[in-house]
Protein backbone atom coordinates (compact mmCIF):
# COMPACT_ATOMS: atom_id res chain seq x y z
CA UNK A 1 0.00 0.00 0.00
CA UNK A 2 1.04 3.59 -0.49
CA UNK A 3 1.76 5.65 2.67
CA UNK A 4 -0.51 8.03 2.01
CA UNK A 5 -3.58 5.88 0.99
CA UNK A 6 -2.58 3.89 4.24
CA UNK A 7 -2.47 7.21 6.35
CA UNK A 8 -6.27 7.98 5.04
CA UNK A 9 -7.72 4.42 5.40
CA UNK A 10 -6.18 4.47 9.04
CA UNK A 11 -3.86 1.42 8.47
CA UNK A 12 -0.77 1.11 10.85
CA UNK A 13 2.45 2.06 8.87
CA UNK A 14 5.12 -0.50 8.19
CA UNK A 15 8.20 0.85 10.10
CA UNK A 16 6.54 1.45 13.50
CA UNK A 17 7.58 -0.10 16.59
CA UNK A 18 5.07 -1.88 18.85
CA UNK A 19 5.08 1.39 21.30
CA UNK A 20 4.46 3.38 18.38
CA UNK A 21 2.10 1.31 17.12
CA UNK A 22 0.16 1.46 20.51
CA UNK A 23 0.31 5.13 20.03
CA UNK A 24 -1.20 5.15 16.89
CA UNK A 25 -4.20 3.47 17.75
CA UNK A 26 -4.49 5.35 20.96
CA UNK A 27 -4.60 8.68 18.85
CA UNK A 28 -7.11 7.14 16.87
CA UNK A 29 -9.30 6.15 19.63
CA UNK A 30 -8.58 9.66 21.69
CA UNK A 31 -7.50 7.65 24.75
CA UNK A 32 -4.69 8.24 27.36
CA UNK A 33 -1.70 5.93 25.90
CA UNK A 34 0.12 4.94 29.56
CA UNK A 35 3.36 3.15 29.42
CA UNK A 36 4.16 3.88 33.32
CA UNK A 37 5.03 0.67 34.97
CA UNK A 38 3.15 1.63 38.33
CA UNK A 39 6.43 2.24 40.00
CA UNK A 40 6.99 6.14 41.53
CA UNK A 41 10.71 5.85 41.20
CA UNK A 42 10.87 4.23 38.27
CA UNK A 43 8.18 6.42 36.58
CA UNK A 44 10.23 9.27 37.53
CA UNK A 45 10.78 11.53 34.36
CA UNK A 46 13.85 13.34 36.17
CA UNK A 47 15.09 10.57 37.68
CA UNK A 48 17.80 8.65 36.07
CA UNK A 49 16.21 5.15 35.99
CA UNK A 50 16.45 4.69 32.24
CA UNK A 51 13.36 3.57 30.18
CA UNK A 52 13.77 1.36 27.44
CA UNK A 53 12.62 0.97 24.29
CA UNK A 54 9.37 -0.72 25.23
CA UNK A 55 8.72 3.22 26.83
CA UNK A 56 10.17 5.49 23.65
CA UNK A 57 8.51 6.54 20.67
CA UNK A 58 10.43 8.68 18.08
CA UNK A 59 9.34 12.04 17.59
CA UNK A 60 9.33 11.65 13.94
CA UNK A 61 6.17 9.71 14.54
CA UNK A 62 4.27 12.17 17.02
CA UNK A 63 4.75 14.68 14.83
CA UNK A 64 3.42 12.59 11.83
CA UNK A 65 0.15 11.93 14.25
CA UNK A 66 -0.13 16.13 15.20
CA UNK A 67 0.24 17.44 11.87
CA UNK A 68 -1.37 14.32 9.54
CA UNK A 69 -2.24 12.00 11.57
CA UNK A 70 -4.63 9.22 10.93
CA UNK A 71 -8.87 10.05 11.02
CA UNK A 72 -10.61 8.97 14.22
CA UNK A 73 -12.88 6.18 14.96
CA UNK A 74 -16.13 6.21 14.45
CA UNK A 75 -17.57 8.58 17.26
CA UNK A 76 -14.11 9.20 18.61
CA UNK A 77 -12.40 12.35 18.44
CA UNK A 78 -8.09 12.08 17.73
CA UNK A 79 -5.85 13.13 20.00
CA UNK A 80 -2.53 12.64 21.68
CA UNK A 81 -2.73 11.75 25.07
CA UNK A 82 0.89 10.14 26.22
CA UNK A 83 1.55 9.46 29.94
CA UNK A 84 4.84 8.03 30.86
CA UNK A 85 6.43 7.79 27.40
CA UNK A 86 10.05 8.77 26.26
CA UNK A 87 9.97 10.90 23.11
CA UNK A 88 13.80 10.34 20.92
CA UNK A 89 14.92 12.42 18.44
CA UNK A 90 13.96 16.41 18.35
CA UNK A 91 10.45 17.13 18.15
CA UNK A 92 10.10 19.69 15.62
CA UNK A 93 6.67 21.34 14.84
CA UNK A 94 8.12 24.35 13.67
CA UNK A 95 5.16 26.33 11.75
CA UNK A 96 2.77 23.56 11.88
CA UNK A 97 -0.61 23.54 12.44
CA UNK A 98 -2.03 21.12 15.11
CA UNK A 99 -5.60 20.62 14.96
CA UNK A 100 -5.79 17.70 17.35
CA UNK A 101 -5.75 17.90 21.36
CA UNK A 102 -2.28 17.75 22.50
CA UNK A 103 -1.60 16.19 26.58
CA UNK A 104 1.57 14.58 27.67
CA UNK A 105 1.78 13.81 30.99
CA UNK A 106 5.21 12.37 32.83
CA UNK A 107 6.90 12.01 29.64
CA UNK A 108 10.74 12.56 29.42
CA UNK A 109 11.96 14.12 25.93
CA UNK A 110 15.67 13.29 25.05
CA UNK A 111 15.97 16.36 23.05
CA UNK A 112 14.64 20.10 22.22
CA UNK A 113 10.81 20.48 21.43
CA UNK A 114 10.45 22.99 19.08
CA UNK A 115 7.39 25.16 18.23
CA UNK A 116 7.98 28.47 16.64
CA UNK A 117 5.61 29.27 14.70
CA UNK A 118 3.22 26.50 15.25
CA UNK A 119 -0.69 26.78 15.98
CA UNK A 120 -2.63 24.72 18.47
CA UNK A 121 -5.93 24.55 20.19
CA UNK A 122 -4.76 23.50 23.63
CA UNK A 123 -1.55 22.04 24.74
CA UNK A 124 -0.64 20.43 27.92
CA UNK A 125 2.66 19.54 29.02
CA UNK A 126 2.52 18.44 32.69
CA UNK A 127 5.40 17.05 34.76
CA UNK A 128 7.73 16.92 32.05
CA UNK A 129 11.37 16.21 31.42
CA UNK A 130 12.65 18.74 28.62
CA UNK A 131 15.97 19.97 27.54
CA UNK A 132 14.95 23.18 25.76
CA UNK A 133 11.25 24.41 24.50
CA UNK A 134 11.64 26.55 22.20
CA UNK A 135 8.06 28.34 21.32
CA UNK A 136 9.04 31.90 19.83
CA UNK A 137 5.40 33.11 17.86
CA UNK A 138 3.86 30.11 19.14
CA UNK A 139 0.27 30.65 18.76
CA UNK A 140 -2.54 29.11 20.78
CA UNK A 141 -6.35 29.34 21.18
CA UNK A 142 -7.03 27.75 24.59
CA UNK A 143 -4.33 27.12 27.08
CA UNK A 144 -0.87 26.34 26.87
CA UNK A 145 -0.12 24.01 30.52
CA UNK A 146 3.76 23.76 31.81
CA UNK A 147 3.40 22.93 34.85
CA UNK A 148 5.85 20.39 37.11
CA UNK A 149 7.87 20.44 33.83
CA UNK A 150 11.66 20.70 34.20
CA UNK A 151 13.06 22.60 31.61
CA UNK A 152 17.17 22.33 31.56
CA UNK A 153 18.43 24.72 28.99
CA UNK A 154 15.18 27.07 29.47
CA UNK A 155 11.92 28.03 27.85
CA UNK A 156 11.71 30.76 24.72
CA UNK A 157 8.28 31.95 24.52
CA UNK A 158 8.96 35.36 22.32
CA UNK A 159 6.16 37.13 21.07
CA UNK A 160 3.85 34.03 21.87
CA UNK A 161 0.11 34.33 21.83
CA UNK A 162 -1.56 32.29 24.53
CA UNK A 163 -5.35 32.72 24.14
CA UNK A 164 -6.61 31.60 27.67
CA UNK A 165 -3.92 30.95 30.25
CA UNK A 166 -0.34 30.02 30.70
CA UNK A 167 0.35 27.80 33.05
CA UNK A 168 3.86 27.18 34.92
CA UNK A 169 3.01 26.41 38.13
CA UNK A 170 5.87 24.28 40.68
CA UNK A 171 7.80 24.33 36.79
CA UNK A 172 11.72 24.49 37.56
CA UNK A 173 13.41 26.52 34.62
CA UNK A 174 17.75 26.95 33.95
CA UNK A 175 18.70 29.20 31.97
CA UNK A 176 19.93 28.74 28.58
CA UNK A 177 23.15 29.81 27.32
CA UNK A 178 22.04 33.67 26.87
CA UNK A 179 21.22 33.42 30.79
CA UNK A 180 17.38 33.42 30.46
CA UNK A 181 15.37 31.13 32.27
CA UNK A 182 12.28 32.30 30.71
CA UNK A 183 12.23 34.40 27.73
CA UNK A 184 8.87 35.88 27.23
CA UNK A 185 9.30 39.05 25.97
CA UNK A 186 6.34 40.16 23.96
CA UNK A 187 4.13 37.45 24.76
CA UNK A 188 0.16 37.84 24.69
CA UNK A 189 -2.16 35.96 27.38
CA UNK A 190 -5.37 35.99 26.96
CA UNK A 191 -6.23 35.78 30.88
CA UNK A 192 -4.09 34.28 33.31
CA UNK A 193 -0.30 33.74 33.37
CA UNK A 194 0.28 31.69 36.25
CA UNK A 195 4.00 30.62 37.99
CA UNK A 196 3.02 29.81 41.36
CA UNK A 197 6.07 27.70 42.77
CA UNK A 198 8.19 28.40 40.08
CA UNK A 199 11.59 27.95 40.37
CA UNK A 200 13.73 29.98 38.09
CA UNK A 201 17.85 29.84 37.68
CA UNK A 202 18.43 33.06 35.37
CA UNK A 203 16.56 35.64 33.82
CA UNK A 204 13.10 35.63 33.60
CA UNK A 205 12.35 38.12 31.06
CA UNK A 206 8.69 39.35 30.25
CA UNK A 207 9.54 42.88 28.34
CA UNK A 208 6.51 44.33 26.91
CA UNK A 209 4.43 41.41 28.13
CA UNK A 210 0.64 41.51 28.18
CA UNK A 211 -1.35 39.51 30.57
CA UNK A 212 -5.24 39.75 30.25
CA UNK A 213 -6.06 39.34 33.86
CA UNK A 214 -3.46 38.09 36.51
CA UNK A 215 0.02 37.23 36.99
CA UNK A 216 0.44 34.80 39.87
CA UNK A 217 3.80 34.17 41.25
CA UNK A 218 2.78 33.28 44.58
CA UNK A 219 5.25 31.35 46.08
CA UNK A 220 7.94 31.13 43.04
CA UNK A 221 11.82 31.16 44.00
CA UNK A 222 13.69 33.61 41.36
CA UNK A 223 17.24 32.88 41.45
CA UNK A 224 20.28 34.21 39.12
CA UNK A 225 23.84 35.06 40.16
CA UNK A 226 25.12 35.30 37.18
CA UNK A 227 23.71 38.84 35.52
CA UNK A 228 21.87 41.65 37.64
CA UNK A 229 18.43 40.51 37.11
CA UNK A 230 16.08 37.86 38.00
CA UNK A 231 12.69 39.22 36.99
CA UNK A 232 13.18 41.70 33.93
CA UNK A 233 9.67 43.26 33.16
CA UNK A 234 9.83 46.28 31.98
CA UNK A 235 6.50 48.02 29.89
CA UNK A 236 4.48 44.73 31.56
CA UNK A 237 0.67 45.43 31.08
CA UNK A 238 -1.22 43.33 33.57
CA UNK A 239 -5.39 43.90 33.37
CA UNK A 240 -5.70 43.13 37.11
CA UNK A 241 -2.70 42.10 39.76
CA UNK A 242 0.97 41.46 40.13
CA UNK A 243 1.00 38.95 43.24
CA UNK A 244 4.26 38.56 44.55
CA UNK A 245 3.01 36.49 47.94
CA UNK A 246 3.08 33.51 49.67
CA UNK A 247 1.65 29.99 48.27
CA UNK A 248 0.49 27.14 50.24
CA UNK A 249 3.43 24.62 49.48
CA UNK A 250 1.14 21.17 48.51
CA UNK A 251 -2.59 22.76 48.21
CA UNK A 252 -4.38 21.24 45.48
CA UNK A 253 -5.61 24.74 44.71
CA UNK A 254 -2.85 27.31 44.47
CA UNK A 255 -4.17 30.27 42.53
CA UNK A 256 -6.27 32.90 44.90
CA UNK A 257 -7.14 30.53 47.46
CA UNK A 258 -6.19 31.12 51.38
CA UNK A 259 -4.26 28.05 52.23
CA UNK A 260 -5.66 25.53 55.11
CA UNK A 261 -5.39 25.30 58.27
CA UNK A 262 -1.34 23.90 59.07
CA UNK A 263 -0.23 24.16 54.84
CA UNK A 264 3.39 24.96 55.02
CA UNK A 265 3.63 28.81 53.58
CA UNK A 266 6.11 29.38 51.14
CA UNK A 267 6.46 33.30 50.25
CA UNK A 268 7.96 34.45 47.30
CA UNK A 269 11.53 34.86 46.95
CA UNK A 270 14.16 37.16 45.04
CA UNK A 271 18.23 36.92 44.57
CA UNK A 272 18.54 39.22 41.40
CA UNK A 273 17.12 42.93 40.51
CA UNK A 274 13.52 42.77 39.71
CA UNK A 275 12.99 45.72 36.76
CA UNK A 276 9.01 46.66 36.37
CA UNK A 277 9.89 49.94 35.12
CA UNK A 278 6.78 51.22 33.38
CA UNK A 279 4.48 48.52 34.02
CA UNK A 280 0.81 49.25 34.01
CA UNK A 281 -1.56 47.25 36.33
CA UNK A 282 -5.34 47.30 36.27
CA UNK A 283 -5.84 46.38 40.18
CA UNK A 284 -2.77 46.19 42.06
CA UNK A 285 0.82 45.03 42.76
CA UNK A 286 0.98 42.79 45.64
CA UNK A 287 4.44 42.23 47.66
CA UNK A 288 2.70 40.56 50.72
CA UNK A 289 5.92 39.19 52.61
CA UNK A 290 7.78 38.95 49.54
CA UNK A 291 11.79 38.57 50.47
CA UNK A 292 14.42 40.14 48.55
CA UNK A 293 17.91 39.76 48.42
CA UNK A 294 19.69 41.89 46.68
CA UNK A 295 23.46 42.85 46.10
CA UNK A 296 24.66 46.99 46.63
CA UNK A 297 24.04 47.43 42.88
CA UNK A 298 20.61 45.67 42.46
CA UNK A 299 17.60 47.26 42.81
CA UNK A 300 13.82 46.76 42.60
CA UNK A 301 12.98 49.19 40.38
CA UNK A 302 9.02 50.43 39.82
CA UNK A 303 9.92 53.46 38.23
CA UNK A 304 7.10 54.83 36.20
CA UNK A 305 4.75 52.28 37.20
CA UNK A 306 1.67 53.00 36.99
CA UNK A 307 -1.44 51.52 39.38
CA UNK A 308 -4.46 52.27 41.54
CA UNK A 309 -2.81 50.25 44.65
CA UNK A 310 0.58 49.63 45.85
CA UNK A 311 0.87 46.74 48.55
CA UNK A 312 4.59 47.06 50.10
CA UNK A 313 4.09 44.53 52.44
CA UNK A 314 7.50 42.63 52.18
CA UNK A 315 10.87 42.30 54.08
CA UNK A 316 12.65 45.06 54.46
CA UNK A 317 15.78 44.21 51.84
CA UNK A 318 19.34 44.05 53.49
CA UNK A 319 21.17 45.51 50.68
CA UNK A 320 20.33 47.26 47.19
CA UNK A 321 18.00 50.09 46.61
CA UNK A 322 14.18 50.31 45.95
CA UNK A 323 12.87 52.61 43.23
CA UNK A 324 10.05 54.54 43.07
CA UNK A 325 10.54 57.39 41.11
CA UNK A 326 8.04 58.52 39.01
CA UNK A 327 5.76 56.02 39.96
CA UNK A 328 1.55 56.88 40.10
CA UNK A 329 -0.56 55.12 42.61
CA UNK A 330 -3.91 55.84 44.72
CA UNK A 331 -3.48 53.70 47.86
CA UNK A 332 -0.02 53.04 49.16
CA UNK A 333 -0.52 50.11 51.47
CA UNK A 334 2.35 49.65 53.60
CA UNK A 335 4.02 49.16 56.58
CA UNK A 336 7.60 50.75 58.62
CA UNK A 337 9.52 47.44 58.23
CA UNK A 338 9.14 47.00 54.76
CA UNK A 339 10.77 49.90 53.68
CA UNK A 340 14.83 50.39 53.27
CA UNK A 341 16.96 51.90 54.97
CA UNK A 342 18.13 55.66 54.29
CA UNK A 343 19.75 56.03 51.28
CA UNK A 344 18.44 52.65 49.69
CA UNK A 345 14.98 54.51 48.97
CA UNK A 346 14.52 56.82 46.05
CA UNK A 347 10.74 58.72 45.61
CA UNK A 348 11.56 61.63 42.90
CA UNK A 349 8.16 62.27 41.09
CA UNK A 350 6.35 59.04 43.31
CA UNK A 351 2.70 60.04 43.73
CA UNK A 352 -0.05 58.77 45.93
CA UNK A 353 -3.62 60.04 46.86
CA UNK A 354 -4.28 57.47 50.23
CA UNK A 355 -1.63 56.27 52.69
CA UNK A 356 -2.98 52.70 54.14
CA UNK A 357 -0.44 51.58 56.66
CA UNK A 358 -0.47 47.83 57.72
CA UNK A 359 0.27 48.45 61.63
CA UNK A 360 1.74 51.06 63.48
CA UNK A 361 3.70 53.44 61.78
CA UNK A 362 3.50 57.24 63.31
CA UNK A 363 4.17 60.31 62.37
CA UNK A 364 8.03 60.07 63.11
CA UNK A 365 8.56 57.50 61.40
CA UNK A 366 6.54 58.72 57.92
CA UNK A 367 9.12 61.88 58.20
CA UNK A 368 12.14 58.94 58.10
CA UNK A 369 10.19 57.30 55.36
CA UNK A 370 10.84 60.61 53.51
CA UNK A 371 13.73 61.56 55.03
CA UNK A 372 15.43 58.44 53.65
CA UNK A 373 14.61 58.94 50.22
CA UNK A 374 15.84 62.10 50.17
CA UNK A 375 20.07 62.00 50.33
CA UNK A 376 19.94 65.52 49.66
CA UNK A 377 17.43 67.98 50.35
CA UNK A 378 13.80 67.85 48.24
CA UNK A 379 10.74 69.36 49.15
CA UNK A 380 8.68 67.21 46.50
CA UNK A 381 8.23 64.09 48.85
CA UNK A 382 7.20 65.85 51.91
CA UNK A 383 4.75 68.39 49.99
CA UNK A 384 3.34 65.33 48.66
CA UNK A 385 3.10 63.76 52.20
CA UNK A 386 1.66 66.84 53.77
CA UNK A 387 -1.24 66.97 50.70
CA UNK A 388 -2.09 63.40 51.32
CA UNK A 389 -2.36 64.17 55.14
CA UNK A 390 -4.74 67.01 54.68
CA UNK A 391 -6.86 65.73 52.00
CA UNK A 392 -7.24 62.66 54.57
CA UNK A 393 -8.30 65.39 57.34
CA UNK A 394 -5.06 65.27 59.16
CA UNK A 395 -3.75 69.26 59.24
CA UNK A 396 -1.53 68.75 62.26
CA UNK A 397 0.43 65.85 60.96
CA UNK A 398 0.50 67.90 57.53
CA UNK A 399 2.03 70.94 59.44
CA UNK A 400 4.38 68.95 61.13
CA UNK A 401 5.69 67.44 58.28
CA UNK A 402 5.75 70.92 56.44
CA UNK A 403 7.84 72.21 59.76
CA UNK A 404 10.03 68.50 59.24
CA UNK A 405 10.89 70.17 55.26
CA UNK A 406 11.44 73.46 56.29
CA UNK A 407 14.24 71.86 58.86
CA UNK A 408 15.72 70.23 56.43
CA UNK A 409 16.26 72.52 54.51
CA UNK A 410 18.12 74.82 56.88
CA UNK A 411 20.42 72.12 56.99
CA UNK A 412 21.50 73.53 52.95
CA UNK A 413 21.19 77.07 54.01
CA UNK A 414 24.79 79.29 54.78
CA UNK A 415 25.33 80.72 58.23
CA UNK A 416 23.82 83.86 58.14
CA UNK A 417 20.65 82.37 56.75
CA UNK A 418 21.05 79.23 58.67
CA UNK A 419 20.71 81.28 61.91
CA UNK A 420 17.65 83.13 60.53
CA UNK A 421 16.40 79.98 60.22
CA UNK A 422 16.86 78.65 64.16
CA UNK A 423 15.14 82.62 64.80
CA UNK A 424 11.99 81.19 63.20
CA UNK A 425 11.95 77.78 64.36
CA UNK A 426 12.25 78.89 68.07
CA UNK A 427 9.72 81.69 67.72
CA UNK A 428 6.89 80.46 65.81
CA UNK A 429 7.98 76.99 64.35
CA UNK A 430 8.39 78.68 60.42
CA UNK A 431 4.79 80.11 60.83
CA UNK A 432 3.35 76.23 61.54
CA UNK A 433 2.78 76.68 65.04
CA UNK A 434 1.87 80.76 65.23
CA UNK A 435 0.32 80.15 68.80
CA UNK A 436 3.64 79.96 69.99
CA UNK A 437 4.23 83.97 68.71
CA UNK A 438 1.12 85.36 71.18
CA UNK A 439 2.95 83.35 74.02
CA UNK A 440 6.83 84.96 73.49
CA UNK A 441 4.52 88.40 72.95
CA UNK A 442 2.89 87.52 76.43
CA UNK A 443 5.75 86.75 78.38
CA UNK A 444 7.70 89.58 76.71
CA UNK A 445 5.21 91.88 77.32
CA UNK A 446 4.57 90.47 81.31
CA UNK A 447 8.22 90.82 81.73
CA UNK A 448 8.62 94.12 80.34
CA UNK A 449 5.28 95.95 82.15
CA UNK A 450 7.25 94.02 85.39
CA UNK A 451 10.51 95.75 85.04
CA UNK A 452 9.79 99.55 83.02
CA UNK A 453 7.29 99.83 86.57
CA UNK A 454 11.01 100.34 88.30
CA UNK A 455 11.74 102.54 85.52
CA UNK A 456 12.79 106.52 85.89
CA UNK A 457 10.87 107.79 82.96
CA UNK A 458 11.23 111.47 83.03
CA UNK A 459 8.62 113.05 80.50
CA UNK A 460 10.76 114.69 77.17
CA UNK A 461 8.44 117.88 77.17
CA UNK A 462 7.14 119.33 80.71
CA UNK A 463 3.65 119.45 79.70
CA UNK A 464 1.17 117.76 77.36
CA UNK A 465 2.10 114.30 78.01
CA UNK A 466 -0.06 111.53 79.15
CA UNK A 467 -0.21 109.21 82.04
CA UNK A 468 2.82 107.03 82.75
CA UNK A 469 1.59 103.30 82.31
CA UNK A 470 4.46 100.91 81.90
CA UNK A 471 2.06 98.08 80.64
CA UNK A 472 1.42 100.29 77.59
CA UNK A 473 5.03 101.26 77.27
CA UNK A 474 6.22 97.41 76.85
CA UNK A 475 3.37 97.25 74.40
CA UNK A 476 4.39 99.91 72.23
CA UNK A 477 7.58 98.58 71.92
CA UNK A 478 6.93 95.34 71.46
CA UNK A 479 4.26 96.12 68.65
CA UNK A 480 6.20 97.39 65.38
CA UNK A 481 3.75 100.01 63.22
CA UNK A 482 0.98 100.78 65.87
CA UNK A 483 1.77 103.69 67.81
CA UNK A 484 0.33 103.80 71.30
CA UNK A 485 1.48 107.32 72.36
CA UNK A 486 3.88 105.88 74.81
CA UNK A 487 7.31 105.07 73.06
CA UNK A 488 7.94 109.07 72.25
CA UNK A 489 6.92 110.59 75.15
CA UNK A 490 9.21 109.37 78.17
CA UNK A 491 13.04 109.38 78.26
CA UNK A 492 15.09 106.25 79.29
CA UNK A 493 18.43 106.34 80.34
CA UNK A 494 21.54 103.43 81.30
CA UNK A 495 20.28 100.24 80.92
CA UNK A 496 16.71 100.99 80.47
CA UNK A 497 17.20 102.06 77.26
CA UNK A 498 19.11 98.54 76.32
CA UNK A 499 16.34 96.96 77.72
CA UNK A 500 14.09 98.78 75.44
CA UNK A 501 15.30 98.64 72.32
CA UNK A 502 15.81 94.77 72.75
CA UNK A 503 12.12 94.50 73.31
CA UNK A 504 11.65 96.68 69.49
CA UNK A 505 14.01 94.69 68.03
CA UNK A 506 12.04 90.95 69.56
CA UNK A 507 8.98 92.81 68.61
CA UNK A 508 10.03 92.77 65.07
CA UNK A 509 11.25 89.42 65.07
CA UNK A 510 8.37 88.11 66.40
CA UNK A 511 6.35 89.84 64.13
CA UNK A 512 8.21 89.02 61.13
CA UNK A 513 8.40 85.35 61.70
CA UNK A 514 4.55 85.80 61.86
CA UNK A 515 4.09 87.31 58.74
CA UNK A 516 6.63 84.93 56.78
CA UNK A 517 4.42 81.79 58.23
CA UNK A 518 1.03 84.11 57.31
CA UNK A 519 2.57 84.21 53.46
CA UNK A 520 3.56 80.07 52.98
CA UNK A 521 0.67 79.43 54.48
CA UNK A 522 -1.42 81.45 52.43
CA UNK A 523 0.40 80.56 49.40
CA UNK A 524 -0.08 76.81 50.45
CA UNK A 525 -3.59 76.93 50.40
């Protein structure tokens, strides 16, 4: 018979072996083809217990039953269902179309798969042994399932479409020889992209990534030593959350459920820089005791990013810096410990409408928040601190965190204007505390009516002046502008007359400081 009249009829082809044969009628029938022997260790896919050939079909053949493979049985639908099976040779799809349902389950490939370019409904890869997938452009209508695969020279999923949701949950990943774990740049899913217990040894690298709905990477361990980062996302779109939390380690259910009672917790995990620079998320980005470790020249950078709410929630990194510059947020949800320490913290351009804190975290500490993003002096992040206090009803905090920036910036001021500077702090607090001005003017003025009553105050014209009254006289000299008869008329002599003109000159300093605090505050509102 001819091969192709034989492929049409359904007739078994000469040159298969008896696996292969077994696979060929399974596809036909649309049945699960299991060549496990029922033992755990030996059924192993990364263990080394070899398989024989009574376990290995060459890939030659699956790809003859994917891209023209025999027609079903009556009232069966074909497909390739493989559990346990070792796949020789490279299996090479490139640019195919694969109409037929695609699962392999505990299989161990000898060699690459390769995809690029190829079409499928849905296609399942679970618990997997693979040297290299290599899926650039792959395109898929349903899902495209990774997960417990082990992936030893990485995954390439460039510019991939994925039309429901990618799936790479407990998946372990090394990086290839470019240092990527996962190379995903460009890649389209349709809803969810889910790595929940991944663990990757490189780069994982979703530039310009879109993700429909969620990215999960509860509970994934990102690992790689050998370039500066481990999560490289810049320009991510995500339509709902980032979740960088904890996963319960052996739930059947990993994605958005609270683990039981007594699960073992495992949070998510960082060695490397994480880059989301310019990422845009529809819901939030969640850091829920995520831990990272970073060296003095990584970062986690969310420069630009742009979301309604911010969860920093995690550990407080040891080393490295966290960027936030330029990033736009409504609710920053955070807590004191999470946060770095001064100098590791950078806020130019960060905006938020709502503070939520998780926990204590006073006023004090908020002014170190800001105070340790600022190396050098700024007046952006505590304006920006002082409008989300007031809009929130809080005016006293926002005052004392106005009085915090004027402080600082003394600190840059020279001498001259550096001691102007203490002058208004110890009078009137820089205008944000003016009650304290009526109390220097009280004791001032109780001290001075005290002492000018001791006074000699012989009149300077015989005649035509008015009653001495040495309340009024401290008054009038304490009061710059307003003239109440008393300064002109009497004559002071020794060390009456020091003591007078250092009341004029308080007077004026008291009411200058007033009227500079009057201006910024008018100005501020």
């Amino acid at each position: 018979m001819t091969e192709g009249a034989g492929i049409r009829a359904g007739d078994l082809p000469d040159d298969l072996t008896a696996a292969e044969a077994g696979m060929w009628q399974a596809f036909r029938n649309g049945s699960v083809y299991d060549l496990s022997s029922g033992d755990t260790v030996v059924d192993d896919p990364h263990g080394g217990h070899p398989w024989g050939p009574e376990r290995t079909v060459r890939a030659r053949i699956v790809c003859w039953l994917l891209l023209d493979g025999p027609p079903a049985l009556s009232g069966r639908v074909a497909s390739l269902k493989l559990r346990g099976v070792q796949i020789s040779g490279v299996l090479d799809l490139a640019g195919g179309t694969v109409t037929p349902y695609v699962e392999l389950r505990g299989c161990r490939f000898e060699r690459e798969v390769l995809l690029p370019e190829a079409r499928f409904q849905t296609m399942r890869m679970v618990d997997c042994s693979v040297p290299r997938l290599e899926a650039a452009r792959v395109h898929t209508e349903g899902d495209l399932h990774l997960p417990r695969c082990r992936f030893h020279n990485g995954v390439r999923l460039t510019d991939a479409h994925i039309g429901t949701d990618l799936l790479l949950n407990q998946a372990i990943v090394y990086r290839d020889r470019s240092g990527r774990s996962i190379a995903a740049d460009g890649m389209t899913v349709g809803q969810d992209l889910q790595a929940e217990l991944l663990e990757s040894h490189g780069e994982l690298s979703l530039r310009s990534a879109k993700v429909g709905v969620s990215l999960s990477l509860r509970g994934a361990r990102l690992a790689n030593p050998y370039t500066r980062l481990a999560l490289n996302a810049p320009q991510l779109t995500v339509g709902r959350t980032l979740y960088l939390t904890p996963a319960g380690v052996g739930s059947p259910a990993l994605s958005g459920s609270t683990p039981a009672r007594g699960t073992r917790i495992q949070r998510f995990e960082c060695q490397g820089g994480v880059r989301l620079d310019d990422g845009r998320f529809g819901d939030s980005v969640d850091l829920e005791r995520a831990r990272f470790t970073f060296t003095d020249d990584q970062e986690l950078s969310l420069r630009r990013v742009q979301t309604p709410e911010l969860r920093f929630l995690g550990e407080r990194p040891q080393r490295g810096a966290v960027v936030l510059s330029g990033a736009k947020v409504i609710n920053l949800v955070d807590r004191s410990s999470a946060w770095p320490t001064p100098g590791n913290l950078h806020m130019g351009g960060f905006a938020y409408e709502n503070l939520v804190p998780t926990g204590r975290f006073p006023l004090e500490e908020r002014l170190g928040w800001v105070a340790a993003a600022t190396a050098e002096y700024n007046p952006e992040p505590y304006e920006r601190l002082a409008a989300v206090l007031r809009a929130g009803g809080e005016d006293e905090d926002a005052r004392e965190v106005l009085l915090a920036k004027q402080r600082r910036r003394r600190e840059t001021l020279p001498p001259a204007a550096k001691l102007w500077g203490y002058v208004q702090d110890w009078a009137v607090a820089y205008g944000y505390r003016p009650g304290r001005a009526a109390v220097w003017m009280a004791v001032l003025w109780a001290a001075g009516s005290v002492a000018f009553a001791h006074a000699s105050h012989p009149p300077v014209q015989a005649g035509g002046h008015p009653a001495w009254n040495p309340a009024l006289f401290a008054l009038d000299l304490l009061l710059p502008v307003i003239d109440l008869g008393q300064v002109g008329v009497w004559q002071l002599r020794g060390g009456w007359q020091w003591l007078a003109a250092t009341m004029i000159i308080l007077g004026w300093i008291l009411a200058t400081t007033v009227a500079a605090g009057a201006t910024r505050l008018l100005r501020r509102n």
